[in-house]
Protein backbone atom coordinates (compact mmCIF):
# COMPACT_ATOMS: atom_id res chain seq x y z
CA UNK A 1 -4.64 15.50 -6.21
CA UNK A 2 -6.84 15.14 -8.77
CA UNK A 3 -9.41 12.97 -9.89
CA UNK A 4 -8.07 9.94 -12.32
CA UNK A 5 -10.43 8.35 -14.50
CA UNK A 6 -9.83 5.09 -15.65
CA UNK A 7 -13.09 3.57 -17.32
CA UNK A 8 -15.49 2.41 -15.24
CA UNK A 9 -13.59 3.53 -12.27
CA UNK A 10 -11.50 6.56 -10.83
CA UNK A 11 -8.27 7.03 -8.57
CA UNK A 12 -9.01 10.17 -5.82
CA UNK A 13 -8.12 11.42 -2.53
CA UNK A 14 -10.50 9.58 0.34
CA UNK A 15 -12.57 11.49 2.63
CA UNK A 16 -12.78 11.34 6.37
CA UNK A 17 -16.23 9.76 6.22
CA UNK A 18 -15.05 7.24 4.02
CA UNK A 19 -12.51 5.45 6.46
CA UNK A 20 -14.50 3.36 7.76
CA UNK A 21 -15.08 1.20 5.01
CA UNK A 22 -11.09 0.82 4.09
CA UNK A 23 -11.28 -2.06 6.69
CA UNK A 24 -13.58 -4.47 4.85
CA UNK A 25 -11.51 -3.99 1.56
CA UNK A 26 -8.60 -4.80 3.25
CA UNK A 27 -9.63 -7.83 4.78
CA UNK A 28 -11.11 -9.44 1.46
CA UNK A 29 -7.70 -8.21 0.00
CA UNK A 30 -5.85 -10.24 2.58
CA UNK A 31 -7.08 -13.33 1.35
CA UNK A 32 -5.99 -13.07 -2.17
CA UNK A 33 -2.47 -13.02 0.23
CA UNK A 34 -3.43 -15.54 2.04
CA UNK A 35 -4.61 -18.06 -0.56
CA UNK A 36 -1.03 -16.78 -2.26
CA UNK A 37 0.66 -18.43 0.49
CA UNK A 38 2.18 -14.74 1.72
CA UNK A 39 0.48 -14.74 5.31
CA UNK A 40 -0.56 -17.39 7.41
CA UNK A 41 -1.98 -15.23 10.39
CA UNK A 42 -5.70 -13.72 10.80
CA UNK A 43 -6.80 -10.88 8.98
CA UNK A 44 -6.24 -7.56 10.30
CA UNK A 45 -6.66 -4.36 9.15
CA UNK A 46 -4.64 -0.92 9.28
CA UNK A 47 -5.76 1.19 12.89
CA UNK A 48 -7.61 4.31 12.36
CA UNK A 49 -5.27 6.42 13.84
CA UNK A 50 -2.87 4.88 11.15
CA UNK A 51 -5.99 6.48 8.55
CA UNK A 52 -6.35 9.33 9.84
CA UNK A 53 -2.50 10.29 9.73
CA UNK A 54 -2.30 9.07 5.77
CA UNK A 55 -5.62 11.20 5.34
CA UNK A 56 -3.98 14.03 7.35
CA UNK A 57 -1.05 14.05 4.95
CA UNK A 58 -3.07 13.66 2.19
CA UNK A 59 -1.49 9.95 1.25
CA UNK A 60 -4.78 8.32 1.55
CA UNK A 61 -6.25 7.50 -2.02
CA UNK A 62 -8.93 5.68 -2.80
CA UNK A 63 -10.33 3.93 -6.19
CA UNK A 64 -13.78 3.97 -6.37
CA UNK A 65 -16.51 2.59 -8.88
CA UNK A 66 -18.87 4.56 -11.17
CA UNK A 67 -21.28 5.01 -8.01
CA UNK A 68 -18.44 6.38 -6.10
CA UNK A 69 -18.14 3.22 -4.29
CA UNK A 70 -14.30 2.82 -2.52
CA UNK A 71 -13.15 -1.09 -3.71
CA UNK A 72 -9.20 -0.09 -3.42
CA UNK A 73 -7.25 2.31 -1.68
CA UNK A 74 -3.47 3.11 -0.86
CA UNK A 75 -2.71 4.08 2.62
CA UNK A 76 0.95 5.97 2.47
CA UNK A 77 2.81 7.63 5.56
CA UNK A 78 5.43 10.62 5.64
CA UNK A 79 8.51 8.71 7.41
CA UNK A 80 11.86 10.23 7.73
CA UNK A 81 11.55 12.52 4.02
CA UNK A 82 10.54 9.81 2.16
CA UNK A 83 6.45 8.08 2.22
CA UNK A 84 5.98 4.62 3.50
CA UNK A 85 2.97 2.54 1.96
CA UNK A 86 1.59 1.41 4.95
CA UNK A 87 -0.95 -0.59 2.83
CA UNK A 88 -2.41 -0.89 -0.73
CA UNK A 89 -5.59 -3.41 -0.93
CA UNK A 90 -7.72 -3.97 -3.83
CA UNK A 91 -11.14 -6.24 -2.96
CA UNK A 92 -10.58 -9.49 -5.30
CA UNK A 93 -13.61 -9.15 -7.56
CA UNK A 94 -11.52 -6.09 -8.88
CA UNK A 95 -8.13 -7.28 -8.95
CA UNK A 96 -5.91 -8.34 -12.00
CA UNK A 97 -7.68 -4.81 -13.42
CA UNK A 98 -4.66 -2.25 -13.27
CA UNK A 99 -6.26 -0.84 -10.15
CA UNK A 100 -3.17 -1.37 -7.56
CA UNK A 101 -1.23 -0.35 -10.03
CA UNK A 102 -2.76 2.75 -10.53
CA UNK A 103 -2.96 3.27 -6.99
CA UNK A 104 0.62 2.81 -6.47
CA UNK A 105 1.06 5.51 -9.63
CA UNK A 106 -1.12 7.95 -8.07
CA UNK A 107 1.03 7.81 -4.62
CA UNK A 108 4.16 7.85 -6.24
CA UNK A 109 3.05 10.96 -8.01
CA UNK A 110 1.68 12.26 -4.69
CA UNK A 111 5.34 11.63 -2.80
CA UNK A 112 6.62 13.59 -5.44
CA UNK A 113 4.31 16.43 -5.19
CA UNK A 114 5.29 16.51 -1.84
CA UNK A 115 8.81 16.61 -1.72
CA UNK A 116 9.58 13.20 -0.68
CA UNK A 117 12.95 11.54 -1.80
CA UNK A 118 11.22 8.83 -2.32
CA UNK A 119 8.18 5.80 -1.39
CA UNK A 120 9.26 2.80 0.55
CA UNK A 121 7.06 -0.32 1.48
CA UNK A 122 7.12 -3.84 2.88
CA UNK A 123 6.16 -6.95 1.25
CA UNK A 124 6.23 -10.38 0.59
CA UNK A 125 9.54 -10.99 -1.95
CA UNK A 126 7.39 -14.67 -3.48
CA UNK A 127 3.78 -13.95 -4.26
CA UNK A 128 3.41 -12.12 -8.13
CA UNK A 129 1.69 -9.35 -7.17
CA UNK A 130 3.61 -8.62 -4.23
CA UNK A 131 7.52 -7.66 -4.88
CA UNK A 132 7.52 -8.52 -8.44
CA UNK A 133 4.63 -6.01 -9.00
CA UNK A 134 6.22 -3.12 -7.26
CA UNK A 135 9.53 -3.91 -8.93
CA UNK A 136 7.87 -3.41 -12.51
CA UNK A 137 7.07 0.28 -11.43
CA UNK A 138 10.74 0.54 -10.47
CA UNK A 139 11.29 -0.60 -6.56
CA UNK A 140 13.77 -2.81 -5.60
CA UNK A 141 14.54 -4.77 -2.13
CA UNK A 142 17.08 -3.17 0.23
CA UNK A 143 20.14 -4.81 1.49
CA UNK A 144 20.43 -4.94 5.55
CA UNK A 145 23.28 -2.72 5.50
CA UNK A 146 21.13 0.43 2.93
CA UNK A 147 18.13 -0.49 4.68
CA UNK A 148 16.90 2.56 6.89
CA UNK A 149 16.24 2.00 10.46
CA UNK A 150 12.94 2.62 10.46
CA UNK A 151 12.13 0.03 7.68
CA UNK A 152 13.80 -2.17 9.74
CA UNK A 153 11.61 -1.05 12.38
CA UNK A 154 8.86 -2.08 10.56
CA UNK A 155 9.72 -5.51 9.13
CA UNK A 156 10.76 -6.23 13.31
CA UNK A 157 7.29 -5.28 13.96
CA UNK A 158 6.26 -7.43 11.65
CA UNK A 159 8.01 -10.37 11.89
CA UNK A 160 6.78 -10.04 15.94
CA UNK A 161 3.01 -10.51 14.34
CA UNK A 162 3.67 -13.65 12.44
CA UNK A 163 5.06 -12.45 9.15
CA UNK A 164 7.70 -14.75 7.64
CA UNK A 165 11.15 -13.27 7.71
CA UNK A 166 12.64 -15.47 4.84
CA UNK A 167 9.93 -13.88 2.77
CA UNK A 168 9.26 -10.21 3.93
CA UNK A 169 11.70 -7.80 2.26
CA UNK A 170 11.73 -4.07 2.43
CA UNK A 171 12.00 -1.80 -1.33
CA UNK A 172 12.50 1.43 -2.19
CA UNK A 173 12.06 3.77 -5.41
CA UNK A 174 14.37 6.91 -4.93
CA UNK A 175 13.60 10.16 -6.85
């Protein structure tokens, strides 16, 4: 992938020694979620064996500043031919800027570079910048019955560690 600049900062693949700092962006992320009403629950953060996969596939992007400093990054996963988002997280001082949306750009174009049929995630179906924001770039929620079994894997999982099932939806964008 290449490098994407975008003012004062840039989209680009992360590097191995950058994965441990993903963790602290996605904890200040999580409270933008949490003040949003979306999760109730402690912050947590993605495992690093989760990282290493996405930077193993080369799903792992990052948006840094003009010192080359990550603030964002999008976290996606090869899953049965299409790539899961396992998580997208922008730190709050740098939301609202077009940088998850960017993000989300830059791993769509990856999955397609790839192959994929397609980019699936899970997310909260309320909060603005959660479904809403990945319908404008042309997701939409999955029905039970078209919803793969290994989204519905994931929501399970999910719904085990607190998230609300009357608000946690699965989408897709097919190619």
């Amino acid at each position: 992938m290449t490098e994407i600049a975008q003012g004062a900062w840039t989209v680009r693949a992360a590097r191995a020694d950058e994965l441990h700092l993903l963790a602290a962006i996605e904890i200040d992320a999580f409270w933008a979620l949490h003040e949003a009403g979306a999760v109730a629950c402690e912050p947590t953060s993605l495992p690093l064996d989760v990282l290493k996969q996405s930077l193993a596939e080369q799903l792992l992007l990052v948006a840094v500043d003009d010192e080359d400093r990550p603030f964002g990054f999008l976290a996606g996963i090869g899953k049965d031919g299409s790539v899961h988002i396992a998580e997208l997280d922008v730190v709050r001082r740098w939301q609202k800027r077009g940088v998850g949306r960017r993000l989300m750009e830059a791993g769509i174009e990856a999955a397609r570079a790839q192959g994929a049929m397609g980019v699936t995630l899970t997310t909260d179906r309320q909060v603005a910048f959660n479904a809403p924001f990945y319908a404008s770039l042309g997701f939409r929620i999955l029905d039970d019955q078209e919803r793969p079994a290994v989204l519905t894997q994931i929501l399970e999982h999910e719904f085990a560690h607190g998230a609300d099932p009357a608000r946690r939806v699965a989408m897709a964008l097919r190619f």
